[in-house]
Protein backbone atom coordinates (compact mmCIF):
# COMPACT_ATOMS: atom_id res chain seq x y z
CA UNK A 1 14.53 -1.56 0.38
CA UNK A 2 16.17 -5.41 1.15
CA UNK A 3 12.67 -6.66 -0.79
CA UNK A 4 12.63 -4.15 -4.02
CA UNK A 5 12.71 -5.47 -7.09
CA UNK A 6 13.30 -3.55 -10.44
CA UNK A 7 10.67 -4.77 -12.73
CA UNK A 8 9.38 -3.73 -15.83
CA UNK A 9 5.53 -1.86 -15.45
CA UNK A 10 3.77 -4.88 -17.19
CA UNK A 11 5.68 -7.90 -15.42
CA UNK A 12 4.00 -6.60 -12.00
CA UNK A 13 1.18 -9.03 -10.70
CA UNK A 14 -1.71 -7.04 -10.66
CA UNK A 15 -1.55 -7.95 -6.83
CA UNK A 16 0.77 -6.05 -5.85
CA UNK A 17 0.46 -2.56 -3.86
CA UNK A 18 2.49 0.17 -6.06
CA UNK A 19 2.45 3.52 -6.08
CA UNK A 20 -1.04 5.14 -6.80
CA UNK A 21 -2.66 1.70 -6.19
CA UNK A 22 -5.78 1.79 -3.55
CA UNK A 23 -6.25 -1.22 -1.54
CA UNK A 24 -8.79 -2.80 0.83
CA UNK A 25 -6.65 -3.52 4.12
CA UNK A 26 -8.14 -5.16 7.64
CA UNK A 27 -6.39 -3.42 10.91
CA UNK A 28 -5.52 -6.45 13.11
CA UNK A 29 -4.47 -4.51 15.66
CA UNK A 30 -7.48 -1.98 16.38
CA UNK A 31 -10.07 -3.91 14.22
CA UNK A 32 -11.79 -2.14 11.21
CA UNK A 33 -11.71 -2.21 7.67
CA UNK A 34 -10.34 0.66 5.40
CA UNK A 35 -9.10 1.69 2.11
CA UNK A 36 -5.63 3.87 1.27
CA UNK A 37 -4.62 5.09 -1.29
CA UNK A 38 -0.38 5.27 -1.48
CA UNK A 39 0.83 8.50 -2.98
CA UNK A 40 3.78 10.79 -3.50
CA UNK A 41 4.06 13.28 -0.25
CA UNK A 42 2.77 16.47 -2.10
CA UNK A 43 -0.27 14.30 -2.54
CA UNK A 44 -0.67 12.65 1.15
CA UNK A 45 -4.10 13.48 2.84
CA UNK A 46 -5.60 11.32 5.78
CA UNK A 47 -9.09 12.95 5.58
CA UNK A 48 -9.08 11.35 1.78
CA UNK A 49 -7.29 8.17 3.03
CA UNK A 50 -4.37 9.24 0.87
CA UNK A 51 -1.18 7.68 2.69
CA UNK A 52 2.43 9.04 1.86
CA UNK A 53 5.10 6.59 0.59
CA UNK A 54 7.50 8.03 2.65
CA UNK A 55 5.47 7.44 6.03
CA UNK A 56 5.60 4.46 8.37
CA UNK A 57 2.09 2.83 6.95
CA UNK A 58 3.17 4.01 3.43
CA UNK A 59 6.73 2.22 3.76
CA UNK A 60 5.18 -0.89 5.21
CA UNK A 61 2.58 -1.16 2.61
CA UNK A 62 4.57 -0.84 -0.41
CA UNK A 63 5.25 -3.92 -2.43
CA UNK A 64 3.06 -6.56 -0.66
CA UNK A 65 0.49 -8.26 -2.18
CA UNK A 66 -2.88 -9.55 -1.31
CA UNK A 67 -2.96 -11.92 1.06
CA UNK A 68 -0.22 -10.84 3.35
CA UNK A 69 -0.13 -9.21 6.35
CA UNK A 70 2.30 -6.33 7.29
CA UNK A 71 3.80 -4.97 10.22
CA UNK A 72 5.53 -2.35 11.45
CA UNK A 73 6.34 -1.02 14.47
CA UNK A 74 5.32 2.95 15.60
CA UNK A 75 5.44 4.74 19.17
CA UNK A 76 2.70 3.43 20.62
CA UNK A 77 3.79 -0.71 19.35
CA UNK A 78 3.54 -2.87 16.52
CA UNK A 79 0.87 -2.28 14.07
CA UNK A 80 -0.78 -5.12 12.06
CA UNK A 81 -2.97 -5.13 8.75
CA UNK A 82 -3.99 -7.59 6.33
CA UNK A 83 -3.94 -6.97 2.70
CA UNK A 84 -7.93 -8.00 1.67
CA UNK A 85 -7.27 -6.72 -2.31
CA UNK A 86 -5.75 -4.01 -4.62
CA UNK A 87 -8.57 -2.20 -5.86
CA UNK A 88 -6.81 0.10 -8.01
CA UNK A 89 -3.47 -0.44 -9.66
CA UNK A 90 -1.67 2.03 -12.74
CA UNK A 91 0.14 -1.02 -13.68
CA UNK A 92 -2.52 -3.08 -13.98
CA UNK A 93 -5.16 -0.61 -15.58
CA UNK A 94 -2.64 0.34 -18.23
CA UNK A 95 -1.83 3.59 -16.63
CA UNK A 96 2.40 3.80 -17.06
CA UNK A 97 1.47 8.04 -16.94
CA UNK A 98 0.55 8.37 -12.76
């Protein structure tokens, strides 16, 4: 919450992970490369690589851009990934409805 910003739905850089977006991330921790999509919790589903807001990677992931790389910390240490590319974003694709 210290890095939100309120911004209007077409001033976001099409960079940037929002809600509903699906991005291409690199673990740096365990290795391997993955997609997630961030959702609302009703949504969530880790078999479809549909990732909660609310959880840990969900949390970590919102609001960062391509480019960076995120951490956060969860029982077993501190988790690393690297943001490779939004590949799916409402703001970007004109969707203001999701």
């Amino acid at each position: 919450m210290q890095r939100a910003q309120i911004a209007a739905p077409r001033n976001i850089p099409a960079d940037v992970i929002t809600m509903n977006s699906k991005v291409w991330l690199t673990d740096l921790t365990a290795g391997g490369e993955f997609t997630h999509t961030l959702c609302f919790p009703a949504e969530a589903n880790l078999s479809r690589n549909r990732i909660s807001v609310p959880a840990s990677r969900g949390t970590a992931l919102s609001g960062w851009r391509v480019g960076d790389t995120v951490e956060w910390q969860v029982p077993s240490g501190l988790r690393r990934m690297k943001i490779e590319a939004v590949l799916f974003q409402p703001e970007a694709a004109g969707r203001f409805d999701l």
